[in-house]
C-alpha atoms as a PDB file:
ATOM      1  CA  UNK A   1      87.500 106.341 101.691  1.00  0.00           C
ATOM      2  CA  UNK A   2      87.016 102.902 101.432  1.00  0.00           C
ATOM      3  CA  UNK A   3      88.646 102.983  97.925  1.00  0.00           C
ATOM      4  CA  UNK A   4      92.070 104.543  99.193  1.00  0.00           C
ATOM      5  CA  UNK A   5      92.048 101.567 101.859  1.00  0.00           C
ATOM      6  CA  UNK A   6      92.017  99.561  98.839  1.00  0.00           C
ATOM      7  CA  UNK A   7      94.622 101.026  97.158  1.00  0.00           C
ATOM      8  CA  UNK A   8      96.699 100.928 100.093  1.00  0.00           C
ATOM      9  CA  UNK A   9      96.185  97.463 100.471  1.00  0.00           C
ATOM     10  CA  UNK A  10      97.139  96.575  97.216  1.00  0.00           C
ATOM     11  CA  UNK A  11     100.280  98.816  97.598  1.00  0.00           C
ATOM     12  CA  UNK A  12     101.531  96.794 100.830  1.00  0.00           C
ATOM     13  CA  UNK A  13     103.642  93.817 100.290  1.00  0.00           C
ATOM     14  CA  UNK A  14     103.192  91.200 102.608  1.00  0.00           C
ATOM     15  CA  UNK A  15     106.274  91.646 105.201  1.00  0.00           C
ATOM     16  CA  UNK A  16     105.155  94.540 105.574  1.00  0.00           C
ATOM     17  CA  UNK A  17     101.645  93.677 106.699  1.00  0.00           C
ATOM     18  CA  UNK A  18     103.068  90.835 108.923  1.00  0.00           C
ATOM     19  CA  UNK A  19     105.758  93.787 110.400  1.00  0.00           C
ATOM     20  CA  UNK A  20     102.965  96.013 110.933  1.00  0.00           C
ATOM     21  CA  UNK A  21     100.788  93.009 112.827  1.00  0.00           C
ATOM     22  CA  UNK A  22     103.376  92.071 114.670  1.00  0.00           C
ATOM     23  CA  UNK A  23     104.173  95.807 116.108  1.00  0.00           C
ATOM     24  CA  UNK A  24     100.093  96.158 116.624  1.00  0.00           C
ATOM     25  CA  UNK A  25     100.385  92.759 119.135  1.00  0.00           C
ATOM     26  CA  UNK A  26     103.364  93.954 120.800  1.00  0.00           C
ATOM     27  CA  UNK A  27     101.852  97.510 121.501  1.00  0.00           C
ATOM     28  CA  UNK A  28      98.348  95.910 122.495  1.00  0.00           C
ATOM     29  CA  UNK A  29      99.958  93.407 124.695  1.00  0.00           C
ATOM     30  CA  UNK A  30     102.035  96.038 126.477  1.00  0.00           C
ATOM     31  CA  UNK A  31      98.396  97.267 128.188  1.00  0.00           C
ATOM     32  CA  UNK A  32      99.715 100.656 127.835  1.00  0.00           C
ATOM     33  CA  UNK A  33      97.283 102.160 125.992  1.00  0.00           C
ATOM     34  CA  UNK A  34      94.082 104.004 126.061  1.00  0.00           C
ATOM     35  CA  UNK A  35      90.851 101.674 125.232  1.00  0.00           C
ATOM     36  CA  UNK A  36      89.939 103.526 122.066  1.00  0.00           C
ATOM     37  CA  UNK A  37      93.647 103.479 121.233  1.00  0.00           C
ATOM     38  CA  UNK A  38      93.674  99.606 121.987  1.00  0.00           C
ATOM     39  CA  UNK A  39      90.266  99.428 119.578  1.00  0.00           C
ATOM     40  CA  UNK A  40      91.869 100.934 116.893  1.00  0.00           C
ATOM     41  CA  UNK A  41      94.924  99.357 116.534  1.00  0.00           C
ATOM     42  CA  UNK A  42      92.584  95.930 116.778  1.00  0.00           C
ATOM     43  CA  UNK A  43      90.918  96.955 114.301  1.00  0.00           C
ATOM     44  CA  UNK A  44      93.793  97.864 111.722  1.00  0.00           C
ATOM     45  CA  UNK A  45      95.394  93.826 113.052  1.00  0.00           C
ATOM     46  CA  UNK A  46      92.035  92.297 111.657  1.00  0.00           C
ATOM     47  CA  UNK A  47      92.384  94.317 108.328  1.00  0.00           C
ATOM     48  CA  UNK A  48      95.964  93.093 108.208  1.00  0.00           C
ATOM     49  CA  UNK A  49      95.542  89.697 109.375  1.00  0.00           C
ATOM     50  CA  UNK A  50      92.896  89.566 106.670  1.00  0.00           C
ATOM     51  CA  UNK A  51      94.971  91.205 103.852  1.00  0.00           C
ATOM     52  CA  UNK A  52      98.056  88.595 104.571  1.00  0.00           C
ATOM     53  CA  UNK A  53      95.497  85.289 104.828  1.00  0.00           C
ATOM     54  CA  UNK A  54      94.720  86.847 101.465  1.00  0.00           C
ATOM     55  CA  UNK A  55      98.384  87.362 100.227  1.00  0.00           C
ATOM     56  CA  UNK A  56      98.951  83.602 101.417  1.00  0.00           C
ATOM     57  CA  UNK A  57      96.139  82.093  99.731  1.00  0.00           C
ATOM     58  CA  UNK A  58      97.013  83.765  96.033  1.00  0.00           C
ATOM     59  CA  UNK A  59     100.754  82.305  96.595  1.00  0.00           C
ATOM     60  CA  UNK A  60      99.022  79.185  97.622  1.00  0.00           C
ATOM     61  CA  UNK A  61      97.372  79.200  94.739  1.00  0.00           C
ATOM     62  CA  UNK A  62     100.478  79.866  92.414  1.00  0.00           C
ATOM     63  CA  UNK A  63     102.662  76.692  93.923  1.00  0.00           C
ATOM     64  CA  UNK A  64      99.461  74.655  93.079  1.00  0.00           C
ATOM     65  CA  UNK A  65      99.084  76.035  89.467  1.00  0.00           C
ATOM     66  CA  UNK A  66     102.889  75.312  88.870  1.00  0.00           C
ATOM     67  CA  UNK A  67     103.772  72.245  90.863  1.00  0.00           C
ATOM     68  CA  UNK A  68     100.625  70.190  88.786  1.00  0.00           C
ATOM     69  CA  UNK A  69     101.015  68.611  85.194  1.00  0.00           C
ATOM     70  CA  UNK A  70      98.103  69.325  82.284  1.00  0.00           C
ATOM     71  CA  UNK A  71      96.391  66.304  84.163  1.00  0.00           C
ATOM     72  CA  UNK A  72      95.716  67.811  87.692  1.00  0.00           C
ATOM     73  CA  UNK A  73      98.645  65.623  88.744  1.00  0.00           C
ATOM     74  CA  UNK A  74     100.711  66.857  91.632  1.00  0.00           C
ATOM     75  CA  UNK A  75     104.343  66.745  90.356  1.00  0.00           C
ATOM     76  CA  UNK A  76     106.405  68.273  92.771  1.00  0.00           C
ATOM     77  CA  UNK A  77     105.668  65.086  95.186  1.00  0.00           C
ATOM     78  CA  UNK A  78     107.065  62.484  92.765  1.00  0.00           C
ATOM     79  CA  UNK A  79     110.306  64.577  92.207  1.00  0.00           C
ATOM     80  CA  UNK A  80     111.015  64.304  95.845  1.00  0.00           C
ATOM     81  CA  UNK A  81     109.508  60.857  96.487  1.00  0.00           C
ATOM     82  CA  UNK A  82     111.994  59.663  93.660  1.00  0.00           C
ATOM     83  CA  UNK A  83     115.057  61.219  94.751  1.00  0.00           C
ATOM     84  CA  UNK A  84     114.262  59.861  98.124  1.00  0.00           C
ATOM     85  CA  UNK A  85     114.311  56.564  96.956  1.00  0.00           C
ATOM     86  CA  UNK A  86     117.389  56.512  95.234  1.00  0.00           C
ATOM     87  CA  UNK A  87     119.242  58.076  97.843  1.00  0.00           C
ATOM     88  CA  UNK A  88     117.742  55.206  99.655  1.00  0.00           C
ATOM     89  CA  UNK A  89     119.399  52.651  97.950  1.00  0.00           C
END
């Protein structure tokens, strides 16, 4: 079982996890429902509050990998720091 939640996971794009949260919080904060209902549902938000920190850190990741030179050199920075400076002047 634990391998279809996997493959799910890996299925779901990460709008889709953040939709899904944010309907979980808005049912859970509604105090309609039953306490094993309420567990549940918590308990899917952790697994997709997990699987979007995850999303974010890979894309995190990617805008580090491309925005650095061969050096380790952030280069993104000095793009904007220069075009600052001569709109500046």
């Amino acid at each position: 079982m634990a391998g279809k939640e996997k493959g799910k996971e890996k299925e779901l794009k990460f709008e889709d996890g953040l939709k899904r949260l944010e309907e979980i919080v808005a049912k859970l904060e509604s105090g309609n429902l039953s306490l094993d209902d309420s567990l549940k549902l918590f308990e899917e938000g952790v697994k997709l509050v997990r699987f979007c920190n995850e999303r974010l850190a890979e894309a995190q990741q990617k805008v580090e990998l491309l925005t650095k030179d061969q050096a380790g050199n952030v280069i993104g920075s000095q793009l904007f720091d220069s075009e600052n400076s001569e709109n500046n002047n």
